[in-house]
PDB file of N, CA and C in Angstrom:
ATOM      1  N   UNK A   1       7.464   9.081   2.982  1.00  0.00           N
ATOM      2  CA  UNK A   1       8.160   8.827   1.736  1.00  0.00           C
ATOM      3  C   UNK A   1       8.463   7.323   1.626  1.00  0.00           C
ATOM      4  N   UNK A   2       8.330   6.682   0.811  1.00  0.00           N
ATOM      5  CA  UNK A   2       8.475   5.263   0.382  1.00  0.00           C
ATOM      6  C   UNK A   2       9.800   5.387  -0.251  1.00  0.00           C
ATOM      7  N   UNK A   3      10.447   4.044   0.712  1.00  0.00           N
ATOM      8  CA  UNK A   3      11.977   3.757   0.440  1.00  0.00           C
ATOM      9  C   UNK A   3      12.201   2.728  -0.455  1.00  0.00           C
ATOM     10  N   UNK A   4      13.204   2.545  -1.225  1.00  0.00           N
ATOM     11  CA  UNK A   4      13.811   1.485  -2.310  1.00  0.00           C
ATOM     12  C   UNK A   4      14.082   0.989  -1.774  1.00  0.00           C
ATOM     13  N   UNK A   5      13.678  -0.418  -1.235  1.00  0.00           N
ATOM     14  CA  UNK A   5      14.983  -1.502   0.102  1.00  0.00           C
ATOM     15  C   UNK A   5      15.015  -2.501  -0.337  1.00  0.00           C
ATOM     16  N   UNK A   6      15.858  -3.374  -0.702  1.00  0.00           N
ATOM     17  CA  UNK A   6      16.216  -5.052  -0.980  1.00  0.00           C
ATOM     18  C   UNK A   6      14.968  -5.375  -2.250  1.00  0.00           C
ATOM     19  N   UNK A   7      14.794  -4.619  -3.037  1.00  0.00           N
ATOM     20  CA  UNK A   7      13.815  -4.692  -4.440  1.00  0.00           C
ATOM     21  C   UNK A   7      12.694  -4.715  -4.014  1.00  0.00           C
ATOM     22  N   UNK A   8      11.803  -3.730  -2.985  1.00  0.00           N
ATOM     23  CA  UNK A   8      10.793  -3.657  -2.328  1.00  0.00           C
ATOM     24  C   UNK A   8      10.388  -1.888  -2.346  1.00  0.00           C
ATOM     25  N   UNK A   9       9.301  -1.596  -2.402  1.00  0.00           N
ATOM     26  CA  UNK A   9       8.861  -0.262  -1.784  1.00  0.00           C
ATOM     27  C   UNK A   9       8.501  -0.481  -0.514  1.00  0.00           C
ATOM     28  N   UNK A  10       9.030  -0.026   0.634  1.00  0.00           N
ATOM     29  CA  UNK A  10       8.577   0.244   1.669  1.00  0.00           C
ATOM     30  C   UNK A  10       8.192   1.528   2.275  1.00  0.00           C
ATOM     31  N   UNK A  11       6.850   1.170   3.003  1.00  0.00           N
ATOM     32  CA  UNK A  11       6.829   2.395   4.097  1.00  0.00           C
ATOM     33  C   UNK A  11       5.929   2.249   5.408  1.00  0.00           C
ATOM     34  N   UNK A  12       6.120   2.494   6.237  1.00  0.00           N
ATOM     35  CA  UNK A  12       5.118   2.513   7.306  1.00  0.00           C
ATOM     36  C   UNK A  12       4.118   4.037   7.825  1.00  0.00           C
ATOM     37  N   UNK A  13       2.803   3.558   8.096  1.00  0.00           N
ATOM     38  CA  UNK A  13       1.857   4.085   8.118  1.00  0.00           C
ATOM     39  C   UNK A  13       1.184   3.962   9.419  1.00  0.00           C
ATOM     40  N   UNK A  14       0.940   5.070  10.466  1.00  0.00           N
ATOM     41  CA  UNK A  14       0.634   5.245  11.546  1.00  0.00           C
ATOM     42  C   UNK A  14      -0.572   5.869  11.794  1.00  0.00           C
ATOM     43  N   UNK A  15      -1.497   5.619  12.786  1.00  0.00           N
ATOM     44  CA  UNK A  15      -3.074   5.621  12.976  1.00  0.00           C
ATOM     45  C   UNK A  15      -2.900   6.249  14.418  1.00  0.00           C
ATOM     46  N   UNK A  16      -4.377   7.152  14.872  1.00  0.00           N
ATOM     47  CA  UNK A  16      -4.635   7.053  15.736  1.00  0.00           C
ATOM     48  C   UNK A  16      -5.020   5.579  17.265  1.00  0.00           C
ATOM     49  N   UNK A  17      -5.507   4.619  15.920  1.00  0.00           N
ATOM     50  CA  UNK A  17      -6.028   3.624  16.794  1.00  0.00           C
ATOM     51  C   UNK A  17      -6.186   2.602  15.658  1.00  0.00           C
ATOM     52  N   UNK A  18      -6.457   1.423  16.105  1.00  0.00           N
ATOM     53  CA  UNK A  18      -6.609   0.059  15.591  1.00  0.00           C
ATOM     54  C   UNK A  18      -7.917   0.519  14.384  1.00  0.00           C
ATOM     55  N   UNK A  19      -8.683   0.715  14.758  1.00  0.00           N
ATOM     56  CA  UNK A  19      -9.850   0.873  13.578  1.00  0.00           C
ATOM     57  C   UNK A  19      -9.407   1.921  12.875  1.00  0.00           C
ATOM     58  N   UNK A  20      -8.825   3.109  12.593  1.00  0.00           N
ATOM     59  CA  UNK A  20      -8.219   4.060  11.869  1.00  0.00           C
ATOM     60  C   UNK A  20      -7.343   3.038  11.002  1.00  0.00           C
ATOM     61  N   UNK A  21      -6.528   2.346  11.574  1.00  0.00           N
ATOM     62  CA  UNK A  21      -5.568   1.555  11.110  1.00  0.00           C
ATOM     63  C   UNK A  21      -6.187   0.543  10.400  1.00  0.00           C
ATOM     64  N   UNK A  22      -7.227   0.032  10.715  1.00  0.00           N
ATOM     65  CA  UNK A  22      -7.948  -1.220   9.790  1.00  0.00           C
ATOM     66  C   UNK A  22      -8.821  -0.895   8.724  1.00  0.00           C
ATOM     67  N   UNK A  23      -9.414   0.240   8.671  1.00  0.00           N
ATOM     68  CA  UNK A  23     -10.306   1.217   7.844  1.00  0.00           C
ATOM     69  C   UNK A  23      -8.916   1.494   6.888  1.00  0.00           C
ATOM     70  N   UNK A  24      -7.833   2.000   6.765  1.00  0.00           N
ATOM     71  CA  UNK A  24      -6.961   2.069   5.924  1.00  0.00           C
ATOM     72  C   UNK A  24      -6.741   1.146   4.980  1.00  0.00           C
ATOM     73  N   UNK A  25      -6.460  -0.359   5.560  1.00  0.00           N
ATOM     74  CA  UNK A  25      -6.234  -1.375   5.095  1.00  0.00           C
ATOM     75  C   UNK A  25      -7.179  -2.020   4.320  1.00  0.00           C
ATOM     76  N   UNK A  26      -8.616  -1.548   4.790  1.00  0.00           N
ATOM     77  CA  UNK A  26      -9.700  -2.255   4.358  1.00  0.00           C
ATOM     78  C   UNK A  26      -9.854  -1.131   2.820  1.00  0.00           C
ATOM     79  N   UNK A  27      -9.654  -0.135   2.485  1.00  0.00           N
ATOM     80  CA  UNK A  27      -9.532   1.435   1.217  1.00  0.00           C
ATOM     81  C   UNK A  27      -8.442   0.547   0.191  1.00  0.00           C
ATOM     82  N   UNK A  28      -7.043   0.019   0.913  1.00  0.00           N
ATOM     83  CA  UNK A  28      -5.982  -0.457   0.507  1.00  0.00           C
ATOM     84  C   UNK A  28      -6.269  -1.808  -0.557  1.00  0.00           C
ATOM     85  N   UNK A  29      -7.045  -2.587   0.099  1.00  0.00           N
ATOM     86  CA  UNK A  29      -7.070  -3.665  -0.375  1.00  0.00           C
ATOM     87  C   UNK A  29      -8.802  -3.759  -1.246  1.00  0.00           C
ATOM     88  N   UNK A  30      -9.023  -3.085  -1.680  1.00  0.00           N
ATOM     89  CA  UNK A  30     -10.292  -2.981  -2.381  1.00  0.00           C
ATOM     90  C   UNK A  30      -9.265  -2.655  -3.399  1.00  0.00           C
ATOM     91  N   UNK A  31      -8.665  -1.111  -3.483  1.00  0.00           N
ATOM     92  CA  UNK A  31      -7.553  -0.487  -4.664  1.00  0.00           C
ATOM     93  C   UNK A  31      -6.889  -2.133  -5.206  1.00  0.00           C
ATOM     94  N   UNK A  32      -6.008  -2.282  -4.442  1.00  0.00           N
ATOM     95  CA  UNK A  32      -5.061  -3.720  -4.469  1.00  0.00           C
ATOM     96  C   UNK A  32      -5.703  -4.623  -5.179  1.00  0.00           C
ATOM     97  N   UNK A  33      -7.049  -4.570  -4.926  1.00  0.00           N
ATOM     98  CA  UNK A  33      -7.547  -6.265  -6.147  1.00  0.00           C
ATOM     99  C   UNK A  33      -7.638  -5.386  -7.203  1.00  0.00           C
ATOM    100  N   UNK A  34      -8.441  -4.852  -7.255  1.00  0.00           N
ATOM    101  CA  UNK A  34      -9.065  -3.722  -8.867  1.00  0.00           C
ATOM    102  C   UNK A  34      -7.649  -3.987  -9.728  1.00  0.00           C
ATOM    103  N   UNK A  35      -6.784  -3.824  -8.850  1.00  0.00           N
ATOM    104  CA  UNK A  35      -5.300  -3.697  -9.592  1.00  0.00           C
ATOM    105  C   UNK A  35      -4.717  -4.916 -10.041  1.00  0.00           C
ATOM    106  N   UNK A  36      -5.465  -6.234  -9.335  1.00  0.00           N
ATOM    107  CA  UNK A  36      -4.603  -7.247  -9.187  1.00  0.00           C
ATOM    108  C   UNK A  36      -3.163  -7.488  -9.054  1.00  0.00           C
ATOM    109  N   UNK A  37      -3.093  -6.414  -8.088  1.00  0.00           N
ATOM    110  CA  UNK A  37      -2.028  -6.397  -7.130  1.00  0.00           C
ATOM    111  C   UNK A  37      -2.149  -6.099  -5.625  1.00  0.00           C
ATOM    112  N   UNK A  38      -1.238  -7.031  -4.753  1.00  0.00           N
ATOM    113  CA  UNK A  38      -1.537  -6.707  -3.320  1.00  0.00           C
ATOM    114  C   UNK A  38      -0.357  -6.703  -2.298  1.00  0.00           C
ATOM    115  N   UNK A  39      -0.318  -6.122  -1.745  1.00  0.00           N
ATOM    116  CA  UNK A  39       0.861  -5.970  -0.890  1.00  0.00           C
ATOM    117  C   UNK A  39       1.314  -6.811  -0.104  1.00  0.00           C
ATOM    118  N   UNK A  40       2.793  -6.823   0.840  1.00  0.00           N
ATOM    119  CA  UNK A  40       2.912  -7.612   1.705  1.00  0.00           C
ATOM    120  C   UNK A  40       2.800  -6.524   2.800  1.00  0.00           C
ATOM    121  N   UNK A  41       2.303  -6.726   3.908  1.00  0.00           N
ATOM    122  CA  UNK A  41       1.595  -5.888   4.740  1.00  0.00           C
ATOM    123  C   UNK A  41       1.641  -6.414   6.148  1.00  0.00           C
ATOM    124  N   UNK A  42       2.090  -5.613   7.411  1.00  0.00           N
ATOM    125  CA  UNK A  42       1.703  -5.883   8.319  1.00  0.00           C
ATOM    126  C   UNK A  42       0.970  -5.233   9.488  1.00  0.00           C
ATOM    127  N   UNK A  43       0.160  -5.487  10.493  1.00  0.00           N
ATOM    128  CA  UNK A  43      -0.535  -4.447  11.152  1.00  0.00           C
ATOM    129  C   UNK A  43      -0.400  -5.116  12.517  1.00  0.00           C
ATOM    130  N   UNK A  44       0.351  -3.547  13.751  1.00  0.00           N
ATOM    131  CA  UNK A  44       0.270  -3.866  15.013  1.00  0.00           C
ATOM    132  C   UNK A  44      -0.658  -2.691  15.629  1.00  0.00           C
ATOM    133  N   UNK A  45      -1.666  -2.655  15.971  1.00  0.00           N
ATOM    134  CA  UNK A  45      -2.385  -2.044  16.894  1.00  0.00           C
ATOM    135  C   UNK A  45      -2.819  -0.932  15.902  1.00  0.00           C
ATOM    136  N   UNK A  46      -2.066  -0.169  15.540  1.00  0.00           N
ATOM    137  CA  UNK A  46      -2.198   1.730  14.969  1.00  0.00           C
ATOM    138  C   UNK A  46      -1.152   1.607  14.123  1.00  0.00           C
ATOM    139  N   UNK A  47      -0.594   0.742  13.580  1.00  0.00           N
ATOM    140  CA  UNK A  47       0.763   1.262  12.845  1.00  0.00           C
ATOM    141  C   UNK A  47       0.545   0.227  11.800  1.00  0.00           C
ATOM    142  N   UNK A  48       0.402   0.409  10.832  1.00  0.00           N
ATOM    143  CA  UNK A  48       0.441  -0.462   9.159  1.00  0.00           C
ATOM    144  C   UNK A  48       1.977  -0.590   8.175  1.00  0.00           C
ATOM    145  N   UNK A  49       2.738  -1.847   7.873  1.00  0.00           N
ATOM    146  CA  UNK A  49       4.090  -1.886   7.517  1.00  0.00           C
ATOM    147  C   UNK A  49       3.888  -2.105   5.918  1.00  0.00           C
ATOM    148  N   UNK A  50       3.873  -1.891   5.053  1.00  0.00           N
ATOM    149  CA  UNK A  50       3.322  -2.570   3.470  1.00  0.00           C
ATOM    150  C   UNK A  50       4.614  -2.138   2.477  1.00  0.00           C
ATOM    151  N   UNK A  51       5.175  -3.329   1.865  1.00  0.00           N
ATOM    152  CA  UNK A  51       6.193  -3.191   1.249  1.00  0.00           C
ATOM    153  C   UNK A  51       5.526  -3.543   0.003  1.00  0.00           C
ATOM    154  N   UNK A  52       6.267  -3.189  -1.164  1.00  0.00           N
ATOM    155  CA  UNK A  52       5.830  -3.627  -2.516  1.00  0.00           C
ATOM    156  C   UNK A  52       6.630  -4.308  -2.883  1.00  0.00           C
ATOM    157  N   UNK A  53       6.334  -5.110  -4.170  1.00  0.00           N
ATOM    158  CA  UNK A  53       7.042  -5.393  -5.210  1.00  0.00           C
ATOM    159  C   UNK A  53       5.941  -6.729  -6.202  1.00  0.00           C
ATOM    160  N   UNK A  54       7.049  -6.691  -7.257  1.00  0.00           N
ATOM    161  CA  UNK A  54       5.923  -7.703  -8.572  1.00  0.00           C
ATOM    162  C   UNK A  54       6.691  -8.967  -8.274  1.00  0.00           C
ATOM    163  N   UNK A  55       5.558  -9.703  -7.800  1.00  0.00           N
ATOM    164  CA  UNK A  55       6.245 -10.938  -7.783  1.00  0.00           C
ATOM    165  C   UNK A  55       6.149 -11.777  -9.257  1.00  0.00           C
ATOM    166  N   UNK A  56       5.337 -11.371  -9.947  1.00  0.00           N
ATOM    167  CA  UNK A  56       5.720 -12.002 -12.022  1.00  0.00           C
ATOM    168  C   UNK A  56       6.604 -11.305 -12.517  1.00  0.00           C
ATOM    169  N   UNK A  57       7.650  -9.795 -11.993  1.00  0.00           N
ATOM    170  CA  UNK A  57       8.514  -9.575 -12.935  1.00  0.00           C
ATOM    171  C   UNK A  57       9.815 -10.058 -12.045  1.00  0.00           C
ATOM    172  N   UNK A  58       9.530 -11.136 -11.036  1.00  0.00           N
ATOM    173  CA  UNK A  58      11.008 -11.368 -10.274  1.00  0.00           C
ATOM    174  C   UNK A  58      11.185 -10.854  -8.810  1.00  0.00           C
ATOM    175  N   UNK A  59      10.122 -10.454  -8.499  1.00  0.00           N
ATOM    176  CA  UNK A  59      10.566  -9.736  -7.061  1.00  0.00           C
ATOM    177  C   UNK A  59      11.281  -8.787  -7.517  1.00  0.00           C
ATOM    178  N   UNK A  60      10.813  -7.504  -7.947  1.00  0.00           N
ATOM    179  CA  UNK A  60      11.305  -6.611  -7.877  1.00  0.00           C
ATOM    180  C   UNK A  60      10.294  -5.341  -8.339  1.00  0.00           C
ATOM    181  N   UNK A  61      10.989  -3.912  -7.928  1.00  0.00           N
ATOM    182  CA  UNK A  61       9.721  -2.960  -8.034  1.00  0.00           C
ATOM    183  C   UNK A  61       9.909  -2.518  -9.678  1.00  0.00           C
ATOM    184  N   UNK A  62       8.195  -2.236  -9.861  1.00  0.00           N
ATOM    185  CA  UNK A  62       7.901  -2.171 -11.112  1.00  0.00           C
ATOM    186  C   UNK A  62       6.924  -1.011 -11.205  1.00  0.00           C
ATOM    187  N   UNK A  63       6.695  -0.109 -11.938  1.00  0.00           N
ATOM    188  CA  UNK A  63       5.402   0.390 -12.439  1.00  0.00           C
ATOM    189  C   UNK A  63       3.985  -0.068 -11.651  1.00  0.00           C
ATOM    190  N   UNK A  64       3.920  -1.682 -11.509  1.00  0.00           N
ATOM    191  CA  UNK A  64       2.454  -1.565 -10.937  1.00  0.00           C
ATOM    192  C   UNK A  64       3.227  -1.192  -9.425  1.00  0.00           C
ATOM    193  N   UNK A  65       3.969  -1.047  -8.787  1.00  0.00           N
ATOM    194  CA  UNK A  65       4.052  -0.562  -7.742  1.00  0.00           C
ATOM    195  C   UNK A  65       3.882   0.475  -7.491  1.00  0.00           C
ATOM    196  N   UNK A  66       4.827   1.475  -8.468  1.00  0.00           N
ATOM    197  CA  UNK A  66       4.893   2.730  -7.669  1.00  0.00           C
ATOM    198  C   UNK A  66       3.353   3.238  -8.005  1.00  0.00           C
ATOM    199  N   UNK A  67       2.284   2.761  -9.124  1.00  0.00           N
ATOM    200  CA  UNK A  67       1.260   3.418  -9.016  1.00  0.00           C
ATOM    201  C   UNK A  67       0.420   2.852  -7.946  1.00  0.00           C
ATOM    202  N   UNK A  68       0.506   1.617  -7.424  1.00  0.00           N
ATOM    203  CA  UNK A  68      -0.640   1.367  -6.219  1.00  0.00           C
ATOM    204  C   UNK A  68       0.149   2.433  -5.123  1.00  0.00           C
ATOM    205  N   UNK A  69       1.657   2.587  -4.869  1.00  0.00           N
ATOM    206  CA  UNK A  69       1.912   3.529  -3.765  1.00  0.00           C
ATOM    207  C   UNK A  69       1.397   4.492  -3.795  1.00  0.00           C
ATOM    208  N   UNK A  70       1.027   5.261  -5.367  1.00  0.00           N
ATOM    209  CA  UNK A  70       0.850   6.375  -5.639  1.00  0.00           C
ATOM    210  C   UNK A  70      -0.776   6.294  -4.524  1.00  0.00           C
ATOM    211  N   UNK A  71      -1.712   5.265  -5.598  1.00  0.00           N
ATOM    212  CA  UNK A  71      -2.960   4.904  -4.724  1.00  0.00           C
ATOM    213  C   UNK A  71      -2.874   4.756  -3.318  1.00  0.00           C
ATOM    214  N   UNK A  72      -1.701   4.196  -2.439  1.00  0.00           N
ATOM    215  CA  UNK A  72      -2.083   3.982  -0.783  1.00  0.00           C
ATOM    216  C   UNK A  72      -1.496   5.525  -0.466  1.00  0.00           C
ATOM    217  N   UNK A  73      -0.764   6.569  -0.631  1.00  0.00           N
ATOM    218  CA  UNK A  73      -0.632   7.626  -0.279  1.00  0.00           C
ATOM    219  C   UNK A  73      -1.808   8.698  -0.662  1.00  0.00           C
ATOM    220  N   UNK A  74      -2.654   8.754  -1.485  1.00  0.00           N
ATOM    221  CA  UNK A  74      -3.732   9.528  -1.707  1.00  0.00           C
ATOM    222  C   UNK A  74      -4.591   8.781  -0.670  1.00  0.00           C
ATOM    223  N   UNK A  75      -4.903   7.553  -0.660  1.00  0.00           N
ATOM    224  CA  UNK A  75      -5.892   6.572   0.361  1.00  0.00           C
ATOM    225  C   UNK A  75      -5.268   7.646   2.034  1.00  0.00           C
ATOM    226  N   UNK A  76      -3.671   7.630   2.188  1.00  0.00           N
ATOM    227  CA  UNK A  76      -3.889   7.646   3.740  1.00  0.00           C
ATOM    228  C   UNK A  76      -4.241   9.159   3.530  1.00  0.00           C
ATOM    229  N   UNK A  77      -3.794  10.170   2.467  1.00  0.00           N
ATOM    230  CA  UNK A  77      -4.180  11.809   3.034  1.00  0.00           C
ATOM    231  C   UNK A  77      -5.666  11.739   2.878  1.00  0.00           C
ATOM    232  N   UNK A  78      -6.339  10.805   2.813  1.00  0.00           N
ATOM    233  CA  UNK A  78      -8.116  10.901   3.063  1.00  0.00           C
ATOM    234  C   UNK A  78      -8.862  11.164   1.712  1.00  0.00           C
ATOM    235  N   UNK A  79      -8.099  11.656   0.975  1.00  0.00           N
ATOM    236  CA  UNK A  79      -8.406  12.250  -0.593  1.00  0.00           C
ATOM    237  C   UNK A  79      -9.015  10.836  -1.630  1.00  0.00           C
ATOM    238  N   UNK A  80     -10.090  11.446  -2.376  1.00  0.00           N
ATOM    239  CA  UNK A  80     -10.754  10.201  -3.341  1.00  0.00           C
ATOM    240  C   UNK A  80      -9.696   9.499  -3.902  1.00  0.00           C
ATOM    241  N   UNK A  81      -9.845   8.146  -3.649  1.00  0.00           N
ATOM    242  CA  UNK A  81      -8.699   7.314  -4.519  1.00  0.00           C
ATOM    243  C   UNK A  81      -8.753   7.664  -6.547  1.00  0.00           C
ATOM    244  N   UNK A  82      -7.269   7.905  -7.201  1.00  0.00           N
ATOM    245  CA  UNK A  82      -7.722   8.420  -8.819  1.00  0.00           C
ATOM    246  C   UNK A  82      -8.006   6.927  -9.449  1.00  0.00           C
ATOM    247  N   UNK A  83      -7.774   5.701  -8.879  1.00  0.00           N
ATOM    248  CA  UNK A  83      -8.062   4.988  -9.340  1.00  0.00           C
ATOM    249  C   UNK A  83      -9.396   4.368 -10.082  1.00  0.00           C
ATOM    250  N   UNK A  84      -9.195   4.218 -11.632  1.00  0.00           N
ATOM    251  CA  UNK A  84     -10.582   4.230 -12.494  1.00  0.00           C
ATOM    252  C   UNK A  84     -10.948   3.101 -13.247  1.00  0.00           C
ATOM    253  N   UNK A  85     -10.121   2.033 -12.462  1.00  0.00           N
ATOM    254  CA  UNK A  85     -10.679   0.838 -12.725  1.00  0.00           C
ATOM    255  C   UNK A  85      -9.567  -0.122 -13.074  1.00  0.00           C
TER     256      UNK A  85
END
């Protein structure tokens, strides 16, 4: 579940292994440009950290957020991204 924190969506995302974990990121950030939006994101070994927010409406969460979350939570259950351009 993605948390409301300090005008951010956060959530962290856990892998079997480093390439599970980079194969995620690599689904993530294809979605993320299409959108021209991209996360702040971090990756240790198997575990992926990606917070949101719009940095043109102020640092704070907006619509294009919660729909790319919508996009990185369909991305991690393995399911076709609905994103259509």
């Amino acid at each position: 579940m993605w948390k409301d924190e300090n005008n951010q969506l956060k959530k962290n995302f856990k892998f079997s292994n480093f390439i599970e974990a980079f194969g995620f990121m690599t689904k993530v950030a294809l979605i993320a440009e299409k959108m021209n939006h991209h996360p702040y994101w971090s990756n240790i070994y198997n575990e992926v950290e990606i917070a949101l927010s719009t940095h043109d409406a102020g640092d704070i969460v907006t619509d294009k957020d919660l729909k790319l979350a919508k996009e990185i939570d369909t991305i991690f259950k393995g399911k076709t991204s609905i994103f259509k351009g």
